[in-house]
PDB file of N, CA and C in Angstrom:
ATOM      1  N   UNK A   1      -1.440 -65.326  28.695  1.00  0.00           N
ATOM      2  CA  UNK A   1      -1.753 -64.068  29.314  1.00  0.00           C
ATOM      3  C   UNK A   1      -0.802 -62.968  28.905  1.00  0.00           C
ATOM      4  N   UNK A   2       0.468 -63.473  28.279  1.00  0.00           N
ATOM      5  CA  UNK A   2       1.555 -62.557  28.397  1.00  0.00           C
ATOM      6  C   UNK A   2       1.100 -62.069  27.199  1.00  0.00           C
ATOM      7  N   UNK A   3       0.914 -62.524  25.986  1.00  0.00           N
ATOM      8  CA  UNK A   3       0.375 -62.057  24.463  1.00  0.00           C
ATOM      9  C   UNK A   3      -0.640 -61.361  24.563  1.00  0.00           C
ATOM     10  N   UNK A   4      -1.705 -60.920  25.129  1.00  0.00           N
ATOM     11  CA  UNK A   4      -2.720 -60.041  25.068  1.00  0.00           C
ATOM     12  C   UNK A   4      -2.163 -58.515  25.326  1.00  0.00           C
ATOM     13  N   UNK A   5      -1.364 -58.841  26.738  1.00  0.00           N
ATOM     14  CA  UNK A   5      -0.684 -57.462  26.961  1.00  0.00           C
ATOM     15  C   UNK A   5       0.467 -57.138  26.300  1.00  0.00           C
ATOM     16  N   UNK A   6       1.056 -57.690  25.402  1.00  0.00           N
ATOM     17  CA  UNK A   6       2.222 -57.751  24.270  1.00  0.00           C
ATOM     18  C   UNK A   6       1.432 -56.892  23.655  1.00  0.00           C
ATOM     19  N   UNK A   7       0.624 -57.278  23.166  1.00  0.00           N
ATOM     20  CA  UNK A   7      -0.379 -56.643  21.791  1.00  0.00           C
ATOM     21  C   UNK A   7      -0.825 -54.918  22.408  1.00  0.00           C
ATOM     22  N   UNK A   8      -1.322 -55.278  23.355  1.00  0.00           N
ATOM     23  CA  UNK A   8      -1.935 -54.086  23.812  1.00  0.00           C
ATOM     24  C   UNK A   8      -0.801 -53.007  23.646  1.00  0.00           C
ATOM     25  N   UNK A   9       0.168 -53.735  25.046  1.00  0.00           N
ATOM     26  CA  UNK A   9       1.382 -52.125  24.652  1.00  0.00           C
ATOM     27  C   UNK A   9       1.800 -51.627  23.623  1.00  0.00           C
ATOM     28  N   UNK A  10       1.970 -52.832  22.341  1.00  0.00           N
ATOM     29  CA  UNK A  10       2.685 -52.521  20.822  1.00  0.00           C
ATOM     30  C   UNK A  10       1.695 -51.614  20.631  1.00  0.00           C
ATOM     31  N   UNK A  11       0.505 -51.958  20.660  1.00  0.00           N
ATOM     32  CA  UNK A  11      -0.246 -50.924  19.855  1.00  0.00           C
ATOM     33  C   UNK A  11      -0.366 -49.138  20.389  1.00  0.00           C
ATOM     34  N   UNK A  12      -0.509 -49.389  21.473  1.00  0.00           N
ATOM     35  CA  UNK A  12      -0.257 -48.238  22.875  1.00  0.00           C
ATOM     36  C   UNK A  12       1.141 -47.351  22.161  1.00  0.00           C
ATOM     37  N   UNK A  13       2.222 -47.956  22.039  1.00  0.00           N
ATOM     38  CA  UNK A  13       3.662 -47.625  21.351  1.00  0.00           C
ATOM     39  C   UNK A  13       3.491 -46.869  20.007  1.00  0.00           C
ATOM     40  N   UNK A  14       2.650 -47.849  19.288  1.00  0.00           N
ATOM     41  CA  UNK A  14       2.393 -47.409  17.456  1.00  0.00           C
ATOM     42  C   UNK A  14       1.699 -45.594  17.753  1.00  0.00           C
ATOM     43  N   UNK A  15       0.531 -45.938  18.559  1.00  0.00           N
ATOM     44  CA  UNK A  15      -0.159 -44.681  18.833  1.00  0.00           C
ATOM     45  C   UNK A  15       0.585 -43.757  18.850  1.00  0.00           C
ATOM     46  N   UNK A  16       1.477 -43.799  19.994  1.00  0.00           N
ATOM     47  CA  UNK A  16       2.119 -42.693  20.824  1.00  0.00           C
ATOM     48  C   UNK A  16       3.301 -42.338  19.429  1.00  0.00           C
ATOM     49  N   UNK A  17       4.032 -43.558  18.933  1.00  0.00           N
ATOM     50  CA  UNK A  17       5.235 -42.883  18.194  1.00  0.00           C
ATOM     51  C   UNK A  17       4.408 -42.535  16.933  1.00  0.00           C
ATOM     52  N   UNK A  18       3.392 -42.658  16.750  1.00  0.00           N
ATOM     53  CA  UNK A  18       2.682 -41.698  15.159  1.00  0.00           C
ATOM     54  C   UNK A  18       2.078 -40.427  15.745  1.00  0.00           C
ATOM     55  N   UNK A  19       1.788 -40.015  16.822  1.00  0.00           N
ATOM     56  CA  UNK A  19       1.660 -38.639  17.681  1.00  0.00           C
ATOM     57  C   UNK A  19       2.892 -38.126  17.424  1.00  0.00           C
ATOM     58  N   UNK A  20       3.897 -38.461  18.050  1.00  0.00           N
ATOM     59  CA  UNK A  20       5.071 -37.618  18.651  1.00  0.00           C
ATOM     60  C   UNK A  20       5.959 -37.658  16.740  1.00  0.00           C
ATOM     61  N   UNK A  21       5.429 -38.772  16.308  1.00  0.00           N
ATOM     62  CA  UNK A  21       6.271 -38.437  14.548  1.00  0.00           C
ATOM     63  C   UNK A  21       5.644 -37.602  13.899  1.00  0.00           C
ATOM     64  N   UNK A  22       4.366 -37.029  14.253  1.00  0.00           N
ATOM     65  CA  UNK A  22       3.514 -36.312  12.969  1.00  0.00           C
ATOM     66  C   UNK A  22       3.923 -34.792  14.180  1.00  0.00           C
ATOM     67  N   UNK A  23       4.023 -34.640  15.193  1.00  0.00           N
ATOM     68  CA  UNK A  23       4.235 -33.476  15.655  1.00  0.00           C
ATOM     69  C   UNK A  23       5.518 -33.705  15.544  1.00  0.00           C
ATOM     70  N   UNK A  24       6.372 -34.382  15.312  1.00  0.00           N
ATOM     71  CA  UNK A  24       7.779 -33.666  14.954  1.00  0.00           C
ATOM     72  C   UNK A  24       8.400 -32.956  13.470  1.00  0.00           C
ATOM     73  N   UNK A  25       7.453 -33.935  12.508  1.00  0.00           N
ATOM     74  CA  UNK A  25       7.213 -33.392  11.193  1.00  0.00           C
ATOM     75  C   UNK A  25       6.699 -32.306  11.180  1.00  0.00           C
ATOM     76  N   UNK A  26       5.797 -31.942  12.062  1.00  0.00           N
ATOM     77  CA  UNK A  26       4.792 -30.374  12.020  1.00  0.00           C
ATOM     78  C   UNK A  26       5.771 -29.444  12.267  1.00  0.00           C
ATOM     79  N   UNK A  27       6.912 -29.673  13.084  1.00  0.00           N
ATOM     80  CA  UNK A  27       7.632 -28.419  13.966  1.00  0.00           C
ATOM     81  C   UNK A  27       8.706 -28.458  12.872  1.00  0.00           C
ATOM     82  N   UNK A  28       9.054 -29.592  12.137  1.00  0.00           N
ATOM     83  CA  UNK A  28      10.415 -29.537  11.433  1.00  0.00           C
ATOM     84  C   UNK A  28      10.063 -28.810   9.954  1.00  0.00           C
ATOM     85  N   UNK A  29       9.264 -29.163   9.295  1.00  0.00           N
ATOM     86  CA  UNK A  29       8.168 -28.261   8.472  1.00  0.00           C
ATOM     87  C   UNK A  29       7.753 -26.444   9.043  1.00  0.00           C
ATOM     88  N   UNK A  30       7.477 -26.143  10.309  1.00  0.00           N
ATOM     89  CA  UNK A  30       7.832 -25.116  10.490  1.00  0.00           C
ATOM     90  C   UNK A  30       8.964 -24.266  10.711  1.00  0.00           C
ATOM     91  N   UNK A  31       9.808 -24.678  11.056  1.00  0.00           N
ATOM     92  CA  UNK A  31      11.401 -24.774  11.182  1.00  0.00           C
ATOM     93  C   UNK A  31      11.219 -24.089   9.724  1.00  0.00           C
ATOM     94  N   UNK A  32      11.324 -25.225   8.929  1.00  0.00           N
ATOM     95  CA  UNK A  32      11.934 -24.731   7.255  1.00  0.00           C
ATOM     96  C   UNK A  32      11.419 -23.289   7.023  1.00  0.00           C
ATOM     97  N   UNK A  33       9.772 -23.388   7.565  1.00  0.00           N
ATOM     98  CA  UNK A  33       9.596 -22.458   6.495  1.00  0.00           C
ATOM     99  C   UNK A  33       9.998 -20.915   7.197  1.00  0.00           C
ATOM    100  N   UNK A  34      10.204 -21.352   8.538  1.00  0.00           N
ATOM    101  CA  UNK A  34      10.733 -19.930   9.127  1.00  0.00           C
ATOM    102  C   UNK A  34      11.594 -19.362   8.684  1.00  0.00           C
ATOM    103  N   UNK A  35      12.693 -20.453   8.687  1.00  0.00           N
ATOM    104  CA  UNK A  35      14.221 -20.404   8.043  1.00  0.00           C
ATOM    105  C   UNK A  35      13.953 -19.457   6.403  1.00  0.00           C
ATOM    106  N   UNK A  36      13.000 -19.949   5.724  1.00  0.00           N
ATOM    107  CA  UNK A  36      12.750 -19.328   4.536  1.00  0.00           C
ATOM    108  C   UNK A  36      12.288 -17.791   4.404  1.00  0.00           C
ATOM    109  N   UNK A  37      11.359 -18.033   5.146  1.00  0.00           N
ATOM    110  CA  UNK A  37      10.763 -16.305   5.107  1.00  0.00           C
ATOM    111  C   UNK A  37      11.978 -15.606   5.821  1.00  0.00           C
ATOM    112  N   UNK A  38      12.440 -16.139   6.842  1.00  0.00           N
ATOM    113  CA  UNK A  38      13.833 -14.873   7.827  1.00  0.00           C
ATOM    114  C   UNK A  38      14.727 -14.375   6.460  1.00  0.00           C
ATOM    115  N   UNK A  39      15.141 -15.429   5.769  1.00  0.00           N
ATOM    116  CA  UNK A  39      16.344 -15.247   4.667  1.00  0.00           C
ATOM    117  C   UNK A  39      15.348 -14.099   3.642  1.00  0.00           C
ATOM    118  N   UNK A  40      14.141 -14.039   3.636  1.00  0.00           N
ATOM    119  CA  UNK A  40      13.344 -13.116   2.428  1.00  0.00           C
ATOM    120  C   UNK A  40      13.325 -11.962   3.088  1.00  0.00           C
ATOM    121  N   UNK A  41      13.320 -11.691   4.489  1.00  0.00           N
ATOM    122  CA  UNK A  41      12.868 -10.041   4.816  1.00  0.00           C
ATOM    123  C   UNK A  41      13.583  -9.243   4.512  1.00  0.00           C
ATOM    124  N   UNK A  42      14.865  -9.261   4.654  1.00  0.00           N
ATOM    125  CA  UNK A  42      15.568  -7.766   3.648  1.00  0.00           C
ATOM    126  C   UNK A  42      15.568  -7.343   2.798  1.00  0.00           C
ATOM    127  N   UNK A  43      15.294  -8.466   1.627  1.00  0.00           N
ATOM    128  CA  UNK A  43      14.995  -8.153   0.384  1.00  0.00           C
ATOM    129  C   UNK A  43      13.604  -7.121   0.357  1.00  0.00           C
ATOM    130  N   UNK A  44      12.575  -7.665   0.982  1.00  0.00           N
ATOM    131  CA  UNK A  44      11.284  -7.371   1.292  1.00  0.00           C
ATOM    132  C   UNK A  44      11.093  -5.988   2.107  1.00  0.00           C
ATOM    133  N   UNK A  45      11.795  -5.876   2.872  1.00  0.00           N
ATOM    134  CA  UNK A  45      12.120  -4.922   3.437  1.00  0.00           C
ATOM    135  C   UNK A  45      12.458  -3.620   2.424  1.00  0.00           C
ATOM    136  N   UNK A  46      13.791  -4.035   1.770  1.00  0.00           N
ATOM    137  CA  UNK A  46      14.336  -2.876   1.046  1.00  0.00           C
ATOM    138  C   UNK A  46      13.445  -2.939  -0.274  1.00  0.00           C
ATOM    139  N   UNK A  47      12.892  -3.965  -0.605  1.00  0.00           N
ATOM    140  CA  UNK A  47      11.584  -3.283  -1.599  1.00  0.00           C
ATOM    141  C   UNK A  47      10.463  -2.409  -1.122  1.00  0.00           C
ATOM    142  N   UNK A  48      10.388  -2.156   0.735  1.00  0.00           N
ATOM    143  CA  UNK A  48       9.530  -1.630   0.775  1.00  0.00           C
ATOM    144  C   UNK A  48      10.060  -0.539   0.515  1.00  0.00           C
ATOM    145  N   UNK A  49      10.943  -0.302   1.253  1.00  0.00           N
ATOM    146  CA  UNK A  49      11.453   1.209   1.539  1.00  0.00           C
ATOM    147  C   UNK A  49      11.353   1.763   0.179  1.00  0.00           C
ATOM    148  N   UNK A  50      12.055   0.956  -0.847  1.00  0.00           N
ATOM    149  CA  UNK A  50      12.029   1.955  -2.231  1.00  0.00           C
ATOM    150  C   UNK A  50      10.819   2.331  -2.488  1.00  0.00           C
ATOM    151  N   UNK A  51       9.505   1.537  -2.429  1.00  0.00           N
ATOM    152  CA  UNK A  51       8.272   2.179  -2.615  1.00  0.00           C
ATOM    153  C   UNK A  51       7.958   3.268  -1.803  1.00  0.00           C
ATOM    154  N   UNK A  52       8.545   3.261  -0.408  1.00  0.00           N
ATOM    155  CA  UNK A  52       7.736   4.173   0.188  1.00  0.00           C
ATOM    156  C   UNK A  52       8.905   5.846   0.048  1.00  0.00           C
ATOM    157  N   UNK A  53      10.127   5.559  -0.970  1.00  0.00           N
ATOM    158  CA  UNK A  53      10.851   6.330  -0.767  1.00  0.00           C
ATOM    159  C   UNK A  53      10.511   7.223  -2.099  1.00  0.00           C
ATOM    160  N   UNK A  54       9.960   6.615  -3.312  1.00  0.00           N
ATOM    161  CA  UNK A  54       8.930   6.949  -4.553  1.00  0.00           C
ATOM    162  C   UNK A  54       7.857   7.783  -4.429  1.00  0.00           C
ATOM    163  N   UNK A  55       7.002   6.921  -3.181  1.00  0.00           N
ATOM    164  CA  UNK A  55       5.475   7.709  -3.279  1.00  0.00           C
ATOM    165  C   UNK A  55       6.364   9.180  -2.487  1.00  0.00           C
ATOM    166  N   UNK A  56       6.894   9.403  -1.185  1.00  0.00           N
ATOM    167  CA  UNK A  56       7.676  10.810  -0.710  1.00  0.00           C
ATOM    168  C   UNK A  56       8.168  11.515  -1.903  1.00  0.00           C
ATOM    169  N   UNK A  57       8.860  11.038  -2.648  1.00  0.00           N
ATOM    170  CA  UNK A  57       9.366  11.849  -3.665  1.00  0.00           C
ATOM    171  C   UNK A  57       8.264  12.571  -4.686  1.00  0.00           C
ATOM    172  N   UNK A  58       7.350  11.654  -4.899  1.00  0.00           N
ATOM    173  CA  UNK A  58       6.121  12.484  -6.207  1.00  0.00           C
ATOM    174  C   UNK A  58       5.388  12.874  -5.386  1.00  0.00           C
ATOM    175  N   UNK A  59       5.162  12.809  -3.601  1.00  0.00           N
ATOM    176  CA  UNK A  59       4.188  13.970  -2.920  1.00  0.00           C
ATOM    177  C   UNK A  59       5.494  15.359  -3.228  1.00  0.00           C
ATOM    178  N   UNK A  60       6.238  14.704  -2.625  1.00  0.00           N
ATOM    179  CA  UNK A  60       7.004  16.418  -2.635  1.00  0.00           C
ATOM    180  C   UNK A  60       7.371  16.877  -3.973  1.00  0.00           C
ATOM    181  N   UNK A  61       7.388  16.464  -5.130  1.00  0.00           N
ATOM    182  CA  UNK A  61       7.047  17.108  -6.489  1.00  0.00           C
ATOM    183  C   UNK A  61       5.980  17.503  -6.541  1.00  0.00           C
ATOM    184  N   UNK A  62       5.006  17.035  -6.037  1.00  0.00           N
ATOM    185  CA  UNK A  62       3.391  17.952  -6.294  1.00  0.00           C
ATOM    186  C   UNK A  62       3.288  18.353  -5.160  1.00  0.00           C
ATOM    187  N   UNK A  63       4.115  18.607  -4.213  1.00  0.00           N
ATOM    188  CA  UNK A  63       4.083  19.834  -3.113  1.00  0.00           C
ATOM    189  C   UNK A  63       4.325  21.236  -3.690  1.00  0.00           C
ATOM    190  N   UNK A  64       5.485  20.815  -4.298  1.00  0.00           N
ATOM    191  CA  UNK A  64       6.351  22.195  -4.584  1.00  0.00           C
ATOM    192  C   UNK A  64       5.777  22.578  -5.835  1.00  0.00           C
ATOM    193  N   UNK A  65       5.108  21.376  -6.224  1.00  0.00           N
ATOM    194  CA  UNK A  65       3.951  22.496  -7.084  1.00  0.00           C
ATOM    195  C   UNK A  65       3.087  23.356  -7.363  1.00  0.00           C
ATOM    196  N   UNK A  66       2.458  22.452  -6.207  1.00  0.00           N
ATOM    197  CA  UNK A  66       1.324  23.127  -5.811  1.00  0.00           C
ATOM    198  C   UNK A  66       1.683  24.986  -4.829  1.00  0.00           C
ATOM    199  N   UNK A  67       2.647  24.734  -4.406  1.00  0.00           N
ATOM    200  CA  UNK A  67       3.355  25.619  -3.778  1.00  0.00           C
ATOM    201  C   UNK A  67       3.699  27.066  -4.847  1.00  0.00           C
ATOM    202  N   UNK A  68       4.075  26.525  -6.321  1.00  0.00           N
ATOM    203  CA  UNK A  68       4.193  27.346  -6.776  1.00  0.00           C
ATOM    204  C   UNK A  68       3.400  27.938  -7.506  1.00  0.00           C
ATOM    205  N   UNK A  69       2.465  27.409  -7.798  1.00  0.00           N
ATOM    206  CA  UNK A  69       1.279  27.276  -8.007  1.00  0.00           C
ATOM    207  C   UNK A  69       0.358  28.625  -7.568  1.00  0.00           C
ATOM    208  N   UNK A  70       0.509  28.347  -6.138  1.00  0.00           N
ATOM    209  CA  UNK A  70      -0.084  29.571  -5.168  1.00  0.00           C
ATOM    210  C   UNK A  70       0.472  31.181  -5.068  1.00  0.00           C
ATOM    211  N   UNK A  71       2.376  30.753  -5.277  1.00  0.00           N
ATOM    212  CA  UNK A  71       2.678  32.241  -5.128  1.00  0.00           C
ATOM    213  C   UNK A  71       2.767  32.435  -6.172  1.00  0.00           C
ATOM    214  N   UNK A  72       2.713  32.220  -7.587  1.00  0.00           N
ATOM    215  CA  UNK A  72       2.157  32.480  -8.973  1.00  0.00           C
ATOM    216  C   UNK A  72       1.298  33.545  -8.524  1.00  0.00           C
ATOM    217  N   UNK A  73       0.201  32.551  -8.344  1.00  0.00           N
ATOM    218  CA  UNK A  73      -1.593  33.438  -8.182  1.00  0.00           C
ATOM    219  C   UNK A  73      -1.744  35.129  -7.251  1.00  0.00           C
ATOM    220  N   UNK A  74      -0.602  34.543  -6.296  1.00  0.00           N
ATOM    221  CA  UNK A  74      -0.352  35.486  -5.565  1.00  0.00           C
ATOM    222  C   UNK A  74       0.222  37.007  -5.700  1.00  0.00           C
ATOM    223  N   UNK A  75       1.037  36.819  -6.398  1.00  0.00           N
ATOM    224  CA  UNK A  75       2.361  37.466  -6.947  1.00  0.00           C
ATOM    225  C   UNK A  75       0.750  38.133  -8.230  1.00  0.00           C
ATOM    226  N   UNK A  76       0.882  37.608  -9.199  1.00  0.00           N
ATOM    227  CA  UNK A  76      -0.089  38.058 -10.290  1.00  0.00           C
ATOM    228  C   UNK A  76       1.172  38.218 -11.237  1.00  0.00           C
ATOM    229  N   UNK A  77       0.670  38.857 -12.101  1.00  0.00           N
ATOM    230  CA  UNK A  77       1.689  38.871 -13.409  1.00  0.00           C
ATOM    231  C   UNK A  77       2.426  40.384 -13.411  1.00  0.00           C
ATOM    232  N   UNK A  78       3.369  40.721 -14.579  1.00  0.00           N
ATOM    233  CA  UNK A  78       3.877  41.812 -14.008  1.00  0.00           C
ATOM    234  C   UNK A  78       3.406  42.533 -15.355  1.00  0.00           C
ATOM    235  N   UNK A  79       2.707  42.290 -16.303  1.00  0.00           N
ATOM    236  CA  UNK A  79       1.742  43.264 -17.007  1.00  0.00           C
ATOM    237  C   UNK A  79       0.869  44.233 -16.671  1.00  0.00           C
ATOM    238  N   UNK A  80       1.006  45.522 -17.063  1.00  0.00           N
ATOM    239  CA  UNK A  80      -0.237  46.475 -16.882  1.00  0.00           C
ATOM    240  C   UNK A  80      -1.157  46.421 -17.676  1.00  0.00           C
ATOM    241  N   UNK A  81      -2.399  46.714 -16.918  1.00  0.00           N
ATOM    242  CA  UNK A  81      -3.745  46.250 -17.107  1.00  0.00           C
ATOM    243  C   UNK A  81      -3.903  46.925 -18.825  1.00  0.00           C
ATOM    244  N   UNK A  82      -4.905  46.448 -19.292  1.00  0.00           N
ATOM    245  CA  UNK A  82      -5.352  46.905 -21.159  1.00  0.00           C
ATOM    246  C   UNK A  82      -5.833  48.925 -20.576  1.00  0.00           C
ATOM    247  N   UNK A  83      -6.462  48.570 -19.753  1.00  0.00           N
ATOM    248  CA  UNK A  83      -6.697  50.146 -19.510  1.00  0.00           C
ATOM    249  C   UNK A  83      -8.545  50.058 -18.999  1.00  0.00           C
ATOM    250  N   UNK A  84      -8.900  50.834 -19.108  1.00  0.00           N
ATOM    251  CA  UNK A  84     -10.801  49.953 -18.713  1.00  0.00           C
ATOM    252  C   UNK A  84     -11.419  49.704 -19.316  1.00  0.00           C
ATOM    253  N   UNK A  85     -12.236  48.785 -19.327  1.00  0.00           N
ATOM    254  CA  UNK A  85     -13.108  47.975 -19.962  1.00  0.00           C
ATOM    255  C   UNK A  85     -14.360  48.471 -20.618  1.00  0.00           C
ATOM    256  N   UNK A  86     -14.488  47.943 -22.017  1.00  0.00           N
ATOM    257  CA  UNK A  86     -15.640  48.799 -22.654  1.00  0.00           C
ATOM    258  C   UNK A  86     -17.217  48.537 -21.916  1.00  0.00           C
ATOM    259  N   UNK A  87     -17.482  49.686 -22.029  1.00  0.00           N
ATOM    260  CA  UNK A  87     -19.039  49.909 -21.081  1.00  0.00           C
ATOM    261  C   UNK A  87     -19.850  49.182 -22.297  1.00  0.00           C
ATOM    262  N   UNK A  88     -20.537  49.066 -21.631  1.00  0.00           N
ATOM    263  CA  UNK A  88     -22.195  48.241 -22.911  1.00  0.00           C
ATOM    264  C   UNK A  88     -22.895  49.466 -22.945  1.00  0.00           C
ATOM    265  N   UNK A  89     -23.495  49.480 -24.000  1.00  0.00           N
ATOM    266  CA  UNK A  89     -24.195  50.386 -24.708  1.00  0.00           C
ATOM    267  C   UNK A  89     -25.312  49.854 -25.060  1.00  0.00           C
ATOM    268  N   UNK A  90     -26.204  50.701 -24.572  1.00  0.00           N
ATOM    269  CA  UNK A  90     -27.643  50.508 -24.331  1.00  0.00           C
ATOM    270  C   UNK A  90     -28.115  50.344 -25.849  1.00  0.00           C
ATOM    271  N   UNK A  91     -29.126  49.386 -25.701  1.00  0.00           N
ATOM    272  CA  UNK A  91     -29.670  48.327 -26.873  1.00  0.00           C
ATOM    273  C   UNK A  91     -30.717  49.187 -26.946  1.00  0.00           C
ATOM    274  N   UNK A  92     -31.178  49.361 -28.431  1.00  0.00           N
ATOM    275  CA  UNK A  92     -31.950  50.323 -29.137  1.00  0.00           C
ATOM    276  C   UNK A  92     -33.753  49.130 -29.244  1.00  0.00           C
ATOM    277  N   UNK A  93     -34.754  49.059 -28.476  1.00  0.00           N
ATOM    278  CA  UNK A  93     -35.485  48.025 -28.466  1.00  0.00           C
ATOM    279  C   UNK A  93     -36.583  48.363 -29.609  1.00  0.00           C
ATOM    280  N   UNK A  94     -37.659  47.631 -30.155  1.00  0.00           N
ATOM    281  CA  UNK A  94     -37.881  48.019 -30.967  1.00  0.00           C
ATOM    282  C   UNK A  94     -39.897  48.029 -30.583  1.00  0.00           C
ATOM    283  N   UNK A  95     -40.328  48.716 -30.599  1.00  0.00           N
ATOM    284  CA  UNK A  95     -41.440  48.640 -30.151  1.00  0.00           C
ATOM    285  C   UNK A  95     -42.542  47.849 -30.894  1.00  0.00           C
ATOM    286  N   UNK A  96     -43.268  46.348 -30.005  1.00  0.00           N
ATOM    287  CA  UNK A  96     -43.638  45.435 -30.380  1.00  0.00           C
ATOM    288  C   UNK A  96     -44.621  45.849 -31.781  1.00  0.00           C
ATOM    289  N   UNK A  97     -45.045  45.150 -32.832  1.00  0.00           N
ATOM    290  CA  UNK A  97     -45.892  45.287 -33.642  1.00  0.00           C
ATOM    291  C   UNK A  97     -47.127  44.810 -33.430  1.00  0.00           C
ATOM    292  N   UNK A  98     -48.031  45.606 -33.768  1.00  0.00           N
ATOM    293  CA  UNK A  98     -49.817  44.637 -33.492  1.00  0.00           C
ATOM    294  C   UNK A  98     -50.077  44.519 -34.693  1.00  0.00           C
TER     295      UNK A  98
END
């Protein structure tokens, strides 16, 4: 009688310690990889910033372009005009032939 329930609990035991071993592998496996990515974010980090410190820099180069751009147009040039513009002169038509 004693060997049936021998068997039973061993196996009851096997169950339980391949549960509690595959969830300890799961958490120790997450562990690592936390540990991994924490040690990458600054790097990651300060690669962002340089990108985002790039794209600010070439908006505000084509700000201040565009900026000058406008009071150019604004301003106009500091040439005086040719003087006025030649009138058109009426076209001599020629009366159709039959």
């Amino acid at each position: 009688m004693e060997r049936p329930l021998l068997t039973v609990l061993l196996l009851v035991g096997l169950v339980i310690g391949c549960a509690v071993g595959s969830a300890y592998a799961r958490a120790r496996r997450g562990w690592n990889d936390y540990q991994t990515v924490k040690k990458s974010v600054p790097g990651a980090r300060r690669g962002a910033w340089s990108l985002i410190r790039g794209v600010a820099v070439k908006a505000a180069v084509i700000g201040l372009l565009l900026f000058g751009a406008v009071a150019y147009a604004a301003v106009g040039s500091d040439e005086e005009t040719a003087g006025p513009a030649p009138s058109q002169s009426p076209t001599q038509s020629q009366p159709p032939h039959r």
